[in-house]
Protein backbone atom coordinates (compact mmCIF):
# COMPACT_ATOMS: atom_id res chain seq x y z
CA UNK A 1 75.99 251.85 423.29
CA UNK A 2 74.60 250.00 426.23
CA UNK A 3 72.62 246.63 425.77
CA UNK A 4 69.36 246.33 427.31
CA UNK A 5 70.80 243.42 428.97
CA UNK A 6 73.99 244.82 430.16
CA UNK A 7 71.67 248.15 432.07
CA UNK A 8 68.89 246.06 433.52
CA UNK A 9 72.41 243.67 435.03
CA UNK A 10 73.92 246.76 435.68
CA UNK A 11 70.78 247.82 437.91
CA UNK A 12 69.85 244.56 439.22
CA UNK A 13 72.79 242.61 439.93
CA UNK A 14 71.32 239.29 439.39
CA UNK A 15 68.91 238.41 436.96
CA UNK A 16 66.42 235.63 436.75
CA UNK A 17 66.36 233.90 433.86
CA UNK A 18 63.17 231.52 432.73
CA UNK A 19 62.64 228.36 432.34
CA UNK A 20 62.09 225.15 430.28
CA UNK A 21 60.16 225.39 427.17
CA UNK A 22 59.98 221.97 425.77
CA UNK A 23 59.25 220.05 428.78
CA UNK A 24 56.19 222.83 429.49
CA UNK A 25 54.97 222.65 425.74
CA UNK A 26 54.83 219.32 425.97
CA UNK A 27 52.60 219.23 428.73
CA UNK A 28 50.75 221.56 426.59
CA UNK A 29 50.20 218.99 423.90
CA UNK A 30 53.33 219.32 422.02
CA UNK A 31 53.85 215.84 420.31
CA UNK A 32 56.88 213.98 420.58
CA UNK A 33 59.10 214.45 417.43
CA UNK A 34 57.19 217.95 416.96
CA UNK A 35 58.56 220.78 416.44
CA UNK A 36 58.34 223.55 418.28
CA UNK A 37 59.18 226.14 416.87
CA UNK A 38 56.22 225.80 414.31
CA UNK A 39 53.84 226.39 417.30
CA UNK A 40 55.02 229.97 416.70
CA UNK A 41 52.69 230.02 413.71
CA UNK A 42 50.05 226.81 414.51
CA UNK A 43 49.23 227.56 418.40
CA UNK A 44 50.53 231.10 419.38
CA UNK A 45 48.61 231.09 422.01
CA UNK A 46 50.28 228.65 424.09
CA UNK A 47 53.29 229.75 423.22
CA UNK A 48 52.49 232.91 424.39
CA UNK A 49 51.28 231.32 427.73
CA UNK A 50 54.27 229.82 428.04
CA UNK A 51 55.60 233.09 428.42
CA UNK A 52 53.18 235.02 430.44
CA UNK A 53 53.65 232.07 433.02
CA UNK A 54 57.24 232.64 433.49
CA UNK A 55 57.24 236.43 433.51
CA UNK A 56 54.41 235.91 436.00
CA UNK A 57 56.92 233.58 438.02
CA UNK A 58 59.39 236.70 438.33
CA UNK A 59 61.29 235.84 434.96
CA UNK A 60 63.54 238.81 433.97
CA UNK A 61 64.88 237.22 430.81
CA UNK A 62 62.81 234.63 428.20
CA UNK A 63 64.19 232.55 425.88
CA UNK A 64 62.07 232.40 422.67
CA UNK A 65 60.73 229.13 420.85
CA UNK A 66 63.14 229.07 418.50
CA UNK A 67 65.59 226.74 419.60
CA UNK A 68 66.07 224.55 416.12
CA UNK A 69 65.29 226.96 414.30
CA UNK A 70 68.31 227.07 411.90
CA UNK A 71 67.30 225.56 408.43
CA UNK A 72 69.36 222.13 409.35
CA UNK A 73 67.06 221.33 412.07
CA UNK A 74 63.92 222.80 410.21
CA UNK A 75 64.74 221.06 407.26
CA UNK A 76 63.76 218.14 409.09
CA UNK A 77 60.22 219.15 409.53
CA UNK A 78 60.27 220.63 405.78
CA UNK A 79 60.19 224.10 407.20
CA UNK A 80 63.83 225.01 405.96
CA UNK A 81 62.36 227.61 403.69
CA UNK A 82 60.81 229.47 406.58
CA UNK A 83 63.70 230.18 408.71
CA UNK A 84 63.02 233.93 408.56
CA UNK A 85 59.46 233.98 409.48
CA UNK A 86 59.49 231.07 412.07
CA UNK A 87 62.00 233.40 414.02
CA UNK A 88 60.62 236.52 413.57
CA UNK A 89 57.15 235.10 414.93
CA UNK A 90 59.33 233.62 417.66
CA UNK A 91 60.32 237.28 419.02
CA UNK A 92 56.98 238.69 418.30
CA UNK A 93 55.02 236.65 420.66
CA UNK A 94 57.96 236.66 423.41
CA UNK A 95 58.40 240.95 422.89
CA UNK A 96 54.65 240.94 423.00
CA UNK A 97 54.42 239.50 426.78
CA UNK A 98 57.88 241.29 427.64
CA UNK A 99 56.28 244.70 426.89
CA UNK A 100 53.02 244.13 428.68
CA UNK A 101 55.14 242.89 431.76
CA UNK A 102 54.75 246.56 433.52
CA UNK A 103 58.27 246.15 433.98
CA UNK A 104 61.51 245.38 432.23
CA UNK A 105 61.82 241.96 430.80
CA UNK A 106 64.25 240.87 428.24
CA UNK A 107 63.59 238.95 425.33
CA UNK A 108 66.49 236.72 424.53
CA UNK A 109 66.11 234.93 420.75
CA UNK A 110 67.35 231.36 421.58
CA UNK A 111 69.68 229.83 419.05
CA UNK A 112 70.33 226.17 420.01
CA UNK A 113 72.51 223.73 417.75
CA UNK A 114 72.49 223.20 414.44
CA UNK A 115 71.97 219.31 414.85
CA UNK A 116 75.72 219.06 412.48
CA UNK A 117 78.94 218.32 412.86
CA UNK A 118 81.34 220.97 411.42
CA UNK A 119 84.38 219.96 409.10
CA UNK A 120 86.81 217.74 409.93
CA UNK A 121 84.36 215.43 411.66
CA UNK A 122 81.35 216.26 409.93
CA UNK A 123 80.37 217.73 406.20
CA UNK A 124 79.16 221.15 407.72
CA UNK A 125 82.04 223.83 406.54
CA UNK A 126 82.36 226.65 409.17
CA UNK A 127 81.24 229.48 406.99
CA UNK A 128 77.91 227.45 405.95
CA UNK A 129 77.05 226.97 409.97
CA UNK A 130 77.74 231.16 410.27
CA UNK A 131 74.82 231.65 407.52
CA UNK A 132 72.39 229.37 408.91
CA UNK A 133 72.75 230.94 412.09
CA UNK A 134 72.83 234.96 410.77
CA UNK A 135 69.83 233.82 408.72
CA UNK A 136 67.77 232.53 412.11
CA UNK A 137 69.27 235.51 414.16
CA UNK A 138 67.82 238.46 411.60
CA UNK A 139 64.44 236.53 411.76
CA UNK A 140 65.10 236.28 415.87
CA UNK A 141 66.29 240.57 415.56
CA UNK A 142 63.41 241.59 412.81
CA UNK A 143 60.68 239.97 415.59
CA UNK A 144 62.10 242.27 418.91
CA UNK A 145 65.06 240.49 420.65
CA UNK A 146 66.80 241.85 422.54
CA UNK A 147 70.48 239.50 422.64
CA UNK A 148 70.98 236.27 420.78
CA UNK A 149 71.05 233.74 423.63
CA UNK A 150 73.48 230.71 422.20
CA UNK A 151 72.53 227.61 424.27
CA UNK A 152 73.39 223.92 424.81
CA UNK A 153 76.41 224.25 422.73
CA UNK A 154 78.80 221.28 422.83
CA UNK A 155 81.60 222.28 419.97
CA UNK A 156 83.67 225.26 420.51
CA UNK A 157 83.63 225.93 417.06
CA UNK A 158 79.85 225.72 416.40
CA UNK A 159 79.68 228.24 419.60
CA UNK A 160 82.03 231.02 417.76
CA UNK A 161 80.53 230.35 414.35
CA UNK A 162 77.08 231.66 416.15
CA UNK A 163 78.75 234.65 417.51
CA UNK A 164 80.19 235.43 414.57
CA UNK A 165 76.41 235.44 413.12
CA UNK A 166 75.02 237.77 415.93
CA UNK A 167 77.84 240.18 415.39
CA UNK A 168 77.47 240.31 411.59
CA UNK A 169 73.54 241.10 412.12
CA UNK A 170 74.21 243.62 414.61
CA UNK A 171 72.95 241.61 417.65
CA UNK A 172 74.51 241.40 421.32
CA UNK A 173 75.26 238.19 422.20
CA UNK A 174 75.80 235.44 424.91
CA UNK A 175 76.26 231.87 424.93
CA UNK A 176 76.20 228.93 427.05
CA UNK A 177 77.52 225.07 426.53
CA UNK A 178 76.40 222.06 428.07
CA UNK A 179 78.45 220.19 430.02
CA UNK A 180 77.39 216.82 429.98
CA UNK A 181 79.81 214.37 429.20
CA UNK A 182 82.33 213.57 432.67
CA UNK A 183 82.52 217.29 432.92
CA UNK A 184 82.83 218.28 429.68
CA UNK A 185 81.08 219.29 426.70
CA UNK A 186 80.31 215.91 424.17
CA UNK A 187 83.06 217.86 422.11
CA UNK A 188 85.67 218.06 425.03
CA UNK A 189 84.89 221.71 426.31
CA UNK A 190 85.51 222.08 429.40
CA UNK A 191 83.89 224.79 431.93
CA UNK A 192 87.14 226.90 432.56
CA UNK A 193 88.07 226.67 429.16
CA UNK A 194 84.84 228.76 427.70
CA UNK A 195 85.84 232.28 428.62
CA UNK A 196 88.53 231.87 425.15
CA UNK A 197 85.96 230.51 423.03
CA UNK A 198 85.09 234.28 421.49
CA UNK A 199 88.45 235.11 421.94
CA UNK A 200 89.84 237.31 418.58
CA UNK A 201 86.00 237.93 417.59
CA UNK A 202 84.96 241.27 416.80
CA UNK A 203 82.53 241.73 419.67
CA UNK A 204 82.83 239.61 423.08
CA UNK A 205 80.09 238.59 424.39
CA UNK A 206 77.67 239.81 427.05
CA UNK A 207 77.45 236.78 429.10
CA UNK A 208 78.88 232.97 429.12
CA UNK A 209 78.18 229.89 430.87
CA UNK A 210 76.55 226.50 431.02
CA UNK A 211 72.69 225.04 430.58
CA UNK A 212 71.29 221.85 430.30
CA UNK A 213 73.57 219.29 431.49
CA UNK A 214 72.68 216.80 434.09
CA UNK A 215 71.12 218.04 437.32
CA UNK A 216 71.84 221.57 439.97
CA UNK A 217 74.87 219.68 441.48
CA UNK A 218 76.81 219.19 438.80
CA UNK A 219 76.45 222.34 436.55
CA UNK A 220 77.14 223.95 440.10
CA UNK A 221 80.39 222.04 440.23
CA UNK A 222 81.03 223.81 436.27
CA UNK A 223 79.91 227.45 437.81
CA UNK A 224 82.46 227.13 440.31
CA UNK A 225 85.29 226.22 437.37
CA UNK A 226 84.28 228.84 435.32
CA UNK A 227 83.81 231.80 438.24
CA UNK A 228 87.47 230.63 439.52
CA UNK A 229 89.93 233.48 438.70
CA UNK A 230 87.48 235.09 436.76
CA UNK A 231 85.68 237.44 439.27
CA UNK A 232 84.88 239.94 436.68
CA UNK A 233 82.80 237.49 434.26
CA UNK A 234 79.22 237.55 433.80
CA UNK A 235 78.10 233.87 434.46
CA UNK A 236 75.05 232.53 433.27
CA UNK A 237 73.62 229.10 434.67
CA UNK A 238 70.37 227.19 433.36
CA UNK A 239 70.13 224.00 435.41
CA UNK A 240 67.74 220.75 434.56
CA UNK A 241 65.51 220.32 437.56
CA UNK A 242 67.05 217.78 439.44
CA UNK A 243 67.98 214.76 437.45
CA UNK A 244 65.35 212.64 434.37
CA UNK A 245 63.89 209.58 435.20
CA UNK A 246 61.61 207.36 433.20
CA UNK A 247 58.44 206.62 433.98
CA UNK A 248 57.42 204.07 431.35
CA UNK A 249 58.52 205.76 428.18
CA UNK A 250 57.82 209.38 429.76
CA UNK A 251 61.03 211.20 431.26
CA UNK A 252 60.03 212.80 434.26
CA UNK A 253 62.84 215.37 436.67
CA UNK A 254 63.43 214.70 440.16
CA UNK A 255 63.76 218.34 441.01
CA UNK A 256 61.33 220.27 443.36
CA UNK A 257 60.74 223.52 444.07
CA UNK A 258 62.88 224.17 447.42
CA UNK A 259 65.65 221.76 445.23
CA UNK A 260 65.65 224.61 442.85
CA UNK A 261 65.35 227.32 445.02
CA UNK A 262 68.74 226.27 447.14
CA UNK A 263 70.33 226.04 443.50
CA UNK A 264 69.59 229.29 442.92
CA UNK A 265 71.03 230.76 446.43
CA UNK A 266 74.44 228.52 445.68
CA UNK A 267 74.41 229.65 442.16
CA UNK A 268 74.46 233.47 443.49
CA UNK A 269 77.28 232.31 445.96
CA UNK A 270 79.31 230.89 443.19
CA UNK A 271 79.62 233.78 441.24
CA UNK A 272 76.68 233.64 438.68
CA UNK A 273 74.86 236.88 437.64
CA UNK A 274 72.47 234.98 435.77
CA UNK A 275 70.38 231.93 436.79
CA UNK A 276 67.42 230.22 435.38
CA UNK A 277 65.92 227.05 434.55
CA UNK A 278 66.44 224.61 432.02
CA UNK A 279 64.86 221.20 431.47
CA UNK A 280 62.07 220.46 433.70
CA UNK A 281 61.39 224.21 434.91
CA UNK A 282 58.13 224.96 435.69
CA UNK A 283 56.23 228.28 436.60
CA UNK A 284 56.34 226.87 440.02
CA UNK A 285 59.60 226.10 440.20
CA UNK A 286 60.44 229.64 438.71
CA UNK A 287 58.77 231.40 441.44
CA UNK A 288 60.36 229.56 444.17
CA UNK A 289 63.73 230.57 442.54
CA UNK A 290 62.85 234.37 442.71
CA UNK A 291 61.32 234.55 445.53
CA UNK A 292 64.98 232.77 446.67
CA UNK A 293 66.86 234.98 444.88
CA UNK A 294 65.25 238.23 446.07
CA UNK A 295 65.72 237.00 449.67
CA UNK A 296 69.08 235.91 449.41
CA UNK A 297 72.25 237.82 450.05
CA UNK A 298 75.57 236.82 448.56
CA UNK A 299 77.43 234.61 451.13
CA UNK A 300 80.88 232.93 450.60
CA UNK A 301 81.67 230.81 447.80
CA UNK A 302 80.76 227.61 448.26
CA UNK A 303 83.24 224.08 447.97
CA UNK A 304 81.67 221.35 445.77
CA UNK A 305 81.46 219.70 448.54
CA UNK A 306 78.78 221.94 450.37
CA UNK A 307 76.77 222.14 446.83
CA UNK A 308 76.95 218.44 447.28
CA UNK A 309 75.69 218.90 450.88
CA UNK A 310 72.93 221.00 450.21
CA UNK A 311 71.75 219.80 446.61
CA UNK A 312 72.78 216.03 446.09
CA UNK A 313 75.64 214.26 444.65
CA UNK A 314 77.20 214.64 441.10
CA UNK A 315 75.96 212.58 438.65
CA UNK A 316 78.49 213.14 435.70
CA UNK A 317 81.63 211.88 436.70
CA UNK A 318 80.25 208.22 435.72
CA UNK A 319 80.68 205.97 432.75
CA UNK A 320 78.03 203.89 433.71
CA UNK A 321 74.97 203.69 431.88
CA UNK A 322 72.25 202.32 433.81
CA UNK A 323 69.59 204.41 435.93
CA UNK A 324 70.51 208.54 435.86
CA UNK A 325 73.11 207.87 433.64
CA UNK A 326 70.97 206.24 430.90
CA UNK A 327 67.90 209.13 431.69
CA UNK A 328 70.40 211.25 431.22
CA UNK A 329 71.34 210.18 427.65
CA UNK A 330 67.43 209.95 427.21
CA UNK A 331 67.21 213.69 428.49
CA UNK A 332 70.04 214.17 425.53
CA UNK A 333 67.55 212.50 423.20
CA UNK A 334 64.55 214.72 424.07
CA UNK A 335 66.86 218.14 424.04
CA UNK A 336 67.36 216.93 420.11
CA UNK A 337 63.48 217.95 419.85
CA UNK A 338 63.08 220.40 422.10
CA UNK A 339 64.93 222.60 424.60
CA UNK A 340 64.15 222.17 428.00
């Protein structure tokens, strides 16, 4: 039976994806070293703005505010007995915008990291990380969602024991890594390597591809690895608007509007189906990527050398660890509190 993802792709072609939520939450009020996911229950409200804002922006797909919202990362906030609830409110108030849209939006129940490192290199046995994530993704399915939407992934093994979670609930699934270490995931994936990741699971997944990362230019440079010799895959890329600086103690992204909006046309050209936003992602920025996207027609696939021309230089080919490179391991640190 066809996903409600899969038809509105299949009638669309490209869909827009949303945003960041932590970096918008936090302009909300959200405190740092807060979680949250617990603004599902203590201020729906802006949680639900967040979400009116980017389905007013043209969003076809939001993520819900459950990114840690497996019992290792809620434990930290002593909300590891609430896993099921936390979720389910998670999909309510992100269904509840979706369906007063007055058109199709998908609600896609966002299951980040758990935060541990799976045996041999950490105490987390792969079986354990499947339940915590098949308990988050029931609370995610019991609320409305639509797919389980695994993001910022860095171990290939923590990415499969997900899946394995969405299939045993009965969810569709997708998942995304970050590639943010010289190219690679901080666990060595690299971008053409992630189409094998599900490989021997029950149920393949809808979508892959890469979020987070650096800045447009270089996940662009992993969109164009992954879409090589794969011209059938359904690519999904969520880029960081343009690339963190600090301001004081405040990181701040470099990206603006007509920045995001050329991402979006060479993310299209490279062979992505779907394209959002990830850390620093505003409403405005969202709206200057649909109104890019529904004005855009697929040209040729770019080199990295004309996403370089057109959106900056790469960033993550570095070892150095002063100026982007050390916002960028600050970005890290903020993404282990919030996505986006």
């Amino acid at each position: 039976m066809e996903n409600r993802l899969e038809a509105l792709l299949a009638r669309k072609g490209v869909l827009l994806a949303d945003g960041a939520t932590g970096t918008n939450l936090f302009a909300m009020g959200l405190a740092s070293g807060e979680a949250p996911e617990l603004w599902n229950e203590t201020a729906p409200e802006k949680v639900t703005a967040l979400h009116k804002g980017f389905v007013d922006a043209g969003a076809d797909i939001v993520l819900t505010n459950s990114f840690g919202g497996t019992r290792h990362r809620l434990k930290l906030h002593d909300a590891q007995d609430r896993v099921f609830p936390i979720n389910k409110r998670a999909a309510e108030l992100a269904r509840a915008v979706a369906d007063a849209a007055g058109r199709e939006v998908i609600v896609a129940g966002s299951v980040g990291p758990t935060g541990e490192l799976l045996i041999p290199l950490g105490a987390l046995s792969y079986e354990e990380a499947v339940e915590a994530f098949a308990e988050q993704i029931e609370g995610l399915k019991a609320g409305g969602a639509d797919v389980a939407w695994i993001e910022t992934m860095s171990s290939p093994d923590e990415i499969r024991a997900a899946a394995e979670a969405a299939i045993r609930v009965g969810m569709p699934y997708t998942f995304t890594a970050s590639f943010d270490t010289a190219g690679r995931t901080m666990m060595g994936l690299a971008p053409g390597n992630i189409h094998s990741v599900a490989d021997g699971l029950a149920q393949a997944p809808i979508a892959v591809g890469a979020n987070c990362g650096v800045g447009a230019p270089d996940i662009l440079a992993s969109l164009l690895d992954m879409s090589a010799g794969h011209d059938d895959a359904t690519l999904i890329v969520k880029a960081n608007c343009g690339i963190p600086e600090f301001r004081g103690s405040e990181i701040h992204y470099s990206g603006t509007p007509e920045l995001m909006a050329e991402y979006t046309r060479l993310a299209v050209d490279s062979g992505a189906r779907i394209v959002g936003g990830c850390c620093g992602t505003s409403f405005v920025h969202l709206k200057a990527m649909r109104e890019a996207l529904d004005s855009h027609a697929r040209a040729a696939r770019p080199s990295v050398d004309d996403v370089v021309a057109r959106v900056g230089p790469l960033r993550n080919k570095t070892a150095d660890k002063s100026g982007a490179a050390a916002a960028a391991d600050g970005g890290r640190r903020e993404r282990r509190r919030a996505r986006g």
